[in-house]
Every structure is written in structure tokens, then in C-alpha cells.
N, C-alpha and C. Protein backbone atom coordinates (compact mmCIF):
# COMPACT_ATOMS: atom_id res chain seq x y z
N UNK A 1 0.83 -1.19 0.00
CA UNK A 1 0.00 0.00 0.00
C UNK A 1 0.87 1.25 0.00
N UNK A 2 0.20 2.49 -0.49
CA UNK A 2 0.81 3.46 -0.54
C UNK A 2 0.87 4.56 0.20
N UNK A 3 1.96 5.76 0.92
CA UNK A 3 1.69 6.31 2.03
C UNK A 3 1.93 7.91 1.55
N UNK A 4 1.22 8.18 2.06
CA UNK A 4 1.56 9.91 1.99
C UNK A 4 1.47 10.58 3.01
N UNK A 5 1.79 11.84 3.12
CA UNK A 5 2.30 13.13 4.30
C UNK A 5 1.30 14.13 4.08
N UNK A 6 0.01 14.23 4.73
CA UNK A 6 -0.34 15.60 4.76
C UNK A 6 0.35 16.53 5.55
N UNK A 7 1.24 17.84 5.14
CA UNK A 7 1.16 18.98 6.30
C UNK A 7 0.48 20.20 6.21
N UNK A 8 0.80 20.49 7.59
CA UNK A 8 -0.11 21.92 7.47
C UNK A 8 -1.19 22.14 7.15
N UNK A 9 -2.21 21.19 8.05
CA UNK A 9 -3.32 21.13 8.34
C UNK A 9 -4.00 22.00 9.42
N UNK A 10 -5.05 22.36 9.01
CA UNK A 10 -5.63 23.56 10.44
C UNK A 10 -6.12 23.41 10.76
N UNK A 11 -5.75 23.32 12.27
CA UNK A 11 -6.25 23.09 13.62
C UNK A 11 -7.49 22.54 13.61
N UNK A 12 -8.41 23.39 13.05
CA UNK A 12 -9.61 23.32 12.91
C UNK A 12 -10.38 21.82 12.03
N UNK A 13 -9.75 21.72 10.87
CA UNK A 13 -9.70 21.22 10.02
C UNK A 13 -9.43 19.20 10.97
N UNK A 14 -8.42 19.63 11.62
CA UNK A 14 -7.89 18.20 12.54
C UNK A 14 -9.05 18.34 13.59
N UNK A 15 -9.38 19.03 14.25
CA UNK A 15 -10.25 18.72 15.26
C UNK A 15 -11.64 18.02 14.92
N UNK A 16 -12.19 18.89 13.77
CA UNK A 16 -13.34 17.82 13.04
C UNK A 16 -13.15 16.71 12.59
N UNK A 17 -11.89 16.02 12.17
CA UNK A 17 -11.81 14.99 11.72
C UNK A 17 -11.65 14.06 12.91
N UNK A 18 -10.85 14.56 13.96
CA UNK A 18 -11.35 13.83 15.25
C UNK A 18 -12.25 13.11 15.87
N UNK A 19 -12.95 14.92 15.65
CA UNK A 19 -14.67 14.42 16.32
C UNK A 19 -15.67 13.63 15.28
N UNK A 20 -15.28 13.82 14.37
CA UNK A 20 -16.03 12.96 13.29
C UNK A 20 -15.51 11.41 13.70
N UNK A 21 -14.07 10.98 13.59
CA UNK A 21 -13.76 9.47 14.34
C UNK A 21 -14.02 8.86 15.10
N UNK A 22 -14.35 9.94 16.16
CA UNK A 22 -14.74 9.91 17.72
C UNK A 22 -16.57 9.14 17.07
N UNK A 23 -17.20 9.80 16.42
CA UNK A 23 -18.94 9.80 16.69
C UNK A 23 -18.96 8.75 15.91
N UNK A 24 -18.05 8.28 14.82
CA UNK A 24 -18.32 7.32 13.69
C UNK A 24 -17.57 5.73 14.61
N UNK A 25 -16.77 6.28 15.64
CA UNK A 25 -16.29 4.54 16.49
C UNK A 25 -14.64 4.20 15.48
N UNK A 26 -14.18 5.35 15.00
CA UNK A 26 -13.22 4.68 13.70
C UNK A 26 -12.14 5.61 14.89
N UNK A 27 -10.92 4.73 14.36
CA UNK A 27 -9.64 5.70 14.44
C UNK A 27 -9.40 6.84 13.74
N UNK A 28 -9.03 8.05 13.93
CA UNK A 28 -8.77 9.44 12.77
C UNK A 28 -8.13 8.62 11.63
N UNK A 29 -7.17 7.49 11.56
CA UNK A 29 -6.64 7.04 10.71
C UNK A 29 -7.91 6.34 9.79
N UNK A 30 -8.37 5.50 10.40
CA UNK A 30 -9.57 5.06 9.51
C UNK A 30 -10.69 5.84 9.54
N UNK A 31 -11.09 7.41 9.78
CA UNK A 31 -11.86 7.96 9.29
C UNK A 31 -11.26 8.79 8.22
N UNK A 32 -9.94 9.08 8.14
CA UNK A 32 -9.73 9.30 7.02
C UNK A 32 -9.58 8.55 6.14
N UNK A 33 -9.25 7.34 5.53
CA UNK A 33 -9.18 6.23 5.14
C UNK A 33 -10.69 6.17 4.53
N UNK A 34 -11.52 6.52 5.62
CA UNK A 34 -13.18 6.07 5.29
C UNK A 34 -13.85 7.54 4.09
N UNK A 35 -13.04 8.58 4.58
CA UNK A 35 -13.18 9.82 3.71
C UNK A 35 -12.46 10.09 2.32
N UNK A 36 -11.96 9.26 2.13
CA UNK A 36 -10.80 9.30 1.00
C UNK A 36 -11.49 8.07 0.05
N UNK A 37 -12.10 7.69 0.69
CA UNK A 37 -12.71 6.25 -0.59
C UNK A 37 -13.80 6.73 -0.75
N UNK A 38 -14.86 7.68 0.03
CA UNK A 38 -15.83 8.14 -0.39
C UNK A 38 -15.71 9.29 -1.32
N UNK A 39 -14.70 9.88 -0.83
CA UNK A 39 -14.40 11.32 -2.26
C UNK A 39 -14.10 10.38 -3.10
N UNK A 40 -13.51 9.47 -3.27
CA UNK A 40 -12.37 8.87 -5.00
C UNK A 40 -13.84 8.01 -5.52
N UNK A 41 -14.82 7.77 -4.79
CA UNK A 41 -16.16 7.24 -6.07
C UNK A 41 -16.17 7.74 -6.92
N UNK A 42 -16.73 7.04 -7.68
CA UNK A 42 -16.82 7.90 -9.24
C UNK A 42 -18.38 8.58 -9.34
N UNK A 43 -18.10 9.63 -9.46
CA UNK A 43 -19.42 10.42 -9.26
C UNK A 43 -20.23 10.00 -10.73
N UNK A 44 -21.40 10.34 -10.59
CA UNK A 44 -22.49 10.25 -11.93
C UNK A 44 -22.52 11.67 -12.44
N UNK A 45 -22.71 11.31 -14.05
CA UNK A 45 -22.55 12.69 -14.50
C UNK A 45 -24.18 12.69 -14.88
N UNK A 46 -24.18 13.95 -14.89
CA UNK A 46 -25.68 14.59 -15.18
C UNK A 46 -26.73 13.46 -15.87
N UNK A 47 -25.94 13.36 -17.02
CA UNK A 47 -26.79 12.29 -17.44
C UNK A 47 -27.01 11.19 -16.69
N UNK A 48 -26.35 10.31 -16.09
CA UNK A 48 -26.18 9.33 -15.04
C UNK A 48 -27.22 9.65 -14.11
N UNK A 49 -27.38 10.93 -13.64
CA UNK A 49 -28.35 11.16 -12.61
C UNK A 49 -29.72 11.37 -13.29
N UNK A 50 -30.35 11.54 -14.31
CA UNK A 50 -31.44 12.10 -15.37
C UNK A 50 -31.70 10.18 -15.16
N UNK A 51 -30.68 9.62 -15.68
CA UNK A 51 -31.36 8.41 -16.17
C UNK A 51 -31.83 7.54 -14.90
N UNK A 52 -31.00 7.81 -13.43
CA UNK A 52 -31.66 6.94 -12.35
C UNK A 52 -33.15 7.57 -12.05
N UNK A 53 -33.16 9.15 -12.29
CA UNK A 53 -34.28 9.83 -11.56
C UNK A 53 -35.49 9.06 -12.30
N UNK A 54 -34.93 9.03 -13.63
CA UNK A 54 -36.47 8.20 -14.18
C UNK A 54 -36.47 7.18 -14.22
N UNK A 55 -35.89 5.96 -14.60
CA UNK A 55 -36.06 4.77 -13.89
C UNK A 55 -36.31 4.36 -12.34
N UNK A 56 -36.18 5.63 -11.28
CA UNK A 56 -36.82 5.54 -10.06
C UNK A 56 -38.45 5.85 -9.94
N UNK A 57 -38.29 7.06 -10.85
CA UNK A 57 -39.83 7.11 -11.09
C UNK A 57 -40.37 6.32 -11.97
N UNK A 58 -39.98 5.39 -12.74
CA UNK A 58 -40.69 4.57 -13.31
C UNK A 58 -40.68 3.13 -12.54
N UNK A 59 -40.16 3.14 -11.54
CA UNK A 59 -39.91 1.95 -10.45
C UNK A 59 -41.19 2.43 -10.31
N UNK A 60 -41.55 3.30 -9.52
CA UNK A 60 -42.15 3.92 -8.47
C UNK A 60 -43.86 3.70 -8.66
N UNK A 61 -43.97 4.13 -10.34
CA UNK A 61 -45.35 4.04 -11.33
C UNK A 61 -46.17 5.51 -10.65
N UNK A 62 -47.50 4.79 -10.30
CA UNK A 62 -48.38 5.50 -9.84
C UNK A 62 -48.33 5.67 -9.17
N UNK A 63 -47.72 4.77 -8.08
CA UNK A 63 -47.97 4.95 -6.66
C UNK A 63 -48.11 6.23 -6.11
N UNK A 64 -48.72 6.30 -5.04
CA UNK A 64 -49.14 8.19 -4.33
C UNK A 64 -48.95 7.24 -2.80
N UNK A 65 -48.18 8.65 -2.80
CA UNK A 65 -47.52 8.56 -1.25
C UNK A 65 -48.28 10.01 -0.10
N UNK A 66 -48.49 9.38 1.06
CA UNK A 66 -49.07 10.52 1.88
C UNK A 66 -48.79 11.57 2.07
N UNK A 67 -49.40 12.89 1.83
CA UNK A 67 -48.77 14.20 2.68
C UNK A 67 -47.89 14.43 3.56
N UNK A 68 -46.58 14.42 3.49
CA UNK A 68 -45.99 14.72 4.55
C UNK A 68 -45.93 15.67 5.90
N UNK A 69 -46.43 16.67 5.22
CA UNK A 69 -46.90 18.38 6.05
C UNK A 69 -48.05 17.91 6.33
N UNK A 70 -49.26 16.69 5.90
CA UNK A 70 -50.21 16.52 7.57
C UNK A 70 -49.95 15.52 8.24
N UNK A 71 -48.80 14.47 7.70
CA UNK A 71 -48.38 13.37 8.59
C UNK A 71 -47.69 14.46 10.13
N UNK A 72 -46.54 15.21 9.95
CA UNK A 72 -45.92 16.07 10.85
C UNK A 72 -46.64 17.07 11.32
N UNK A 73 -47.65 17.77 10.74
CA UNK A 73 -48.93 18.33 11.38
C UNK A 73 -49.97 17.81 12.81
N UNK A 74 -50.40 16.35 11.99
CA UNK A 74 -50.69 15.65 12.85
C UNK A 74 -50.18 14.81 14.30
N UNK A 75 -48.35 14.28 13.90
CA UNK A 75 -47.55 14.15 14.86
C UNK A 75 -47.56 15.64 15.94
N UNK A 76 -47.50 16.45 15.41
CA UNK A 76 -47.36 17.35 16.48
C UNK A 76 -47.74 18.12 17.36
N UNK A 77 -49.39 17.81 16.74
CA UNK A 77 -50.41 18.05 17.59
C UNK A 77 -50.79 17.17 18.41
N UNK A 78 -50.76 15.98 18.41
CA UNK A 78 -50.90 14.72 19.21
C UNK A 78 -50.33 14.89 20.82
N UNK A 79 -50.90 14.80 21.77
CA UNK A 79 -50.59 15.01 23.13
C UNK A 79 -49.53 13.86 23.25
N UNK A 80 -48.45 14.53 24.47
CA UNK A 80 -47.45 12.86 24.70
C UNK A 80 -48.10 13.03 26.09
N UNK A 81 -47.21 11.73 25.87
CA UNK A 81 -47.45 11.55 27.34
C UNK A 81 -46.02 11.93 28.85
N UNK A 82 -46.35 12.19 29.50
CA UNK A 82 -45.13 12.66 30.06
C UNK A 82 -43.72 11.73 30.62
């Protein structure tokens, strides 16, 4: 495997990657490791994304899905309990 040297990194910049290791359970080494394979995917180009959106909506058909703004309307009017 191959190794490289980041320097002169800021402060700032290291502390999030910390706390990001810290919340994700990884070492900073393997959250960067885990951040570096997610940037190097190969992104979809426009077209790539045109062609999933409609084959999702053509997954999808007719189907009708509920209101969201009165599903969370309704959640939030609902009494809890204490």
C-alpha cells in the first residue's frame, strides 16, 4: 500500500476529523481512510443522474404517497405523554 504526508493542516480542520472518528467509532486514521474512498467514487454525471431519476420514477409508477406536512402536522399536535 501506498503512504503519503499531509502537512499543514488547520487546527480546525484536525479537530473535526477527530470528532467525526470519535462519533463514527473509527480511528482518525480510519476515518480518514473512510473519507478518502468516499471522495475517489466515481461520481455520476448529469446524465447518469437524469437516467436513475427516471427509472426511479418509473420503479415507483403511480404509486401516491401521503402528505408529509399533515403526517408532521398531525404528529405534532398529538398530546405525549409525560
Amino acid at each position: 500500500m501506498a503512504d503519503f504526508l499531509l502537512r499543514d493542516l488547520d487546527a480546525a480542520l484536525m479537530e473535526a476529523l477527530r470528532e467525526r472518528a470519535q462519533r463514527s467509532g473509527r480511528s482518525l486514521q480510519a476515518e480518514i481512510h473512510a473519507a478518502l474512498r468516499a471522495w475517489a467514487q466515481p461520481s455520476l454525471t448529469p446524465e447518469e443522474w437524469v437516467a436513475a431519476a427516471r427509472a426511479a420514477r418509473e420503479e415507483l409508477g403511480s404509486r401516491r404517497f401521503a402528505d408529509a406536512a399533515a403526517l408532521i402536522r398531525e404528529h405534532r399536535d398529538t398530546p405525549r405523554r409525560p
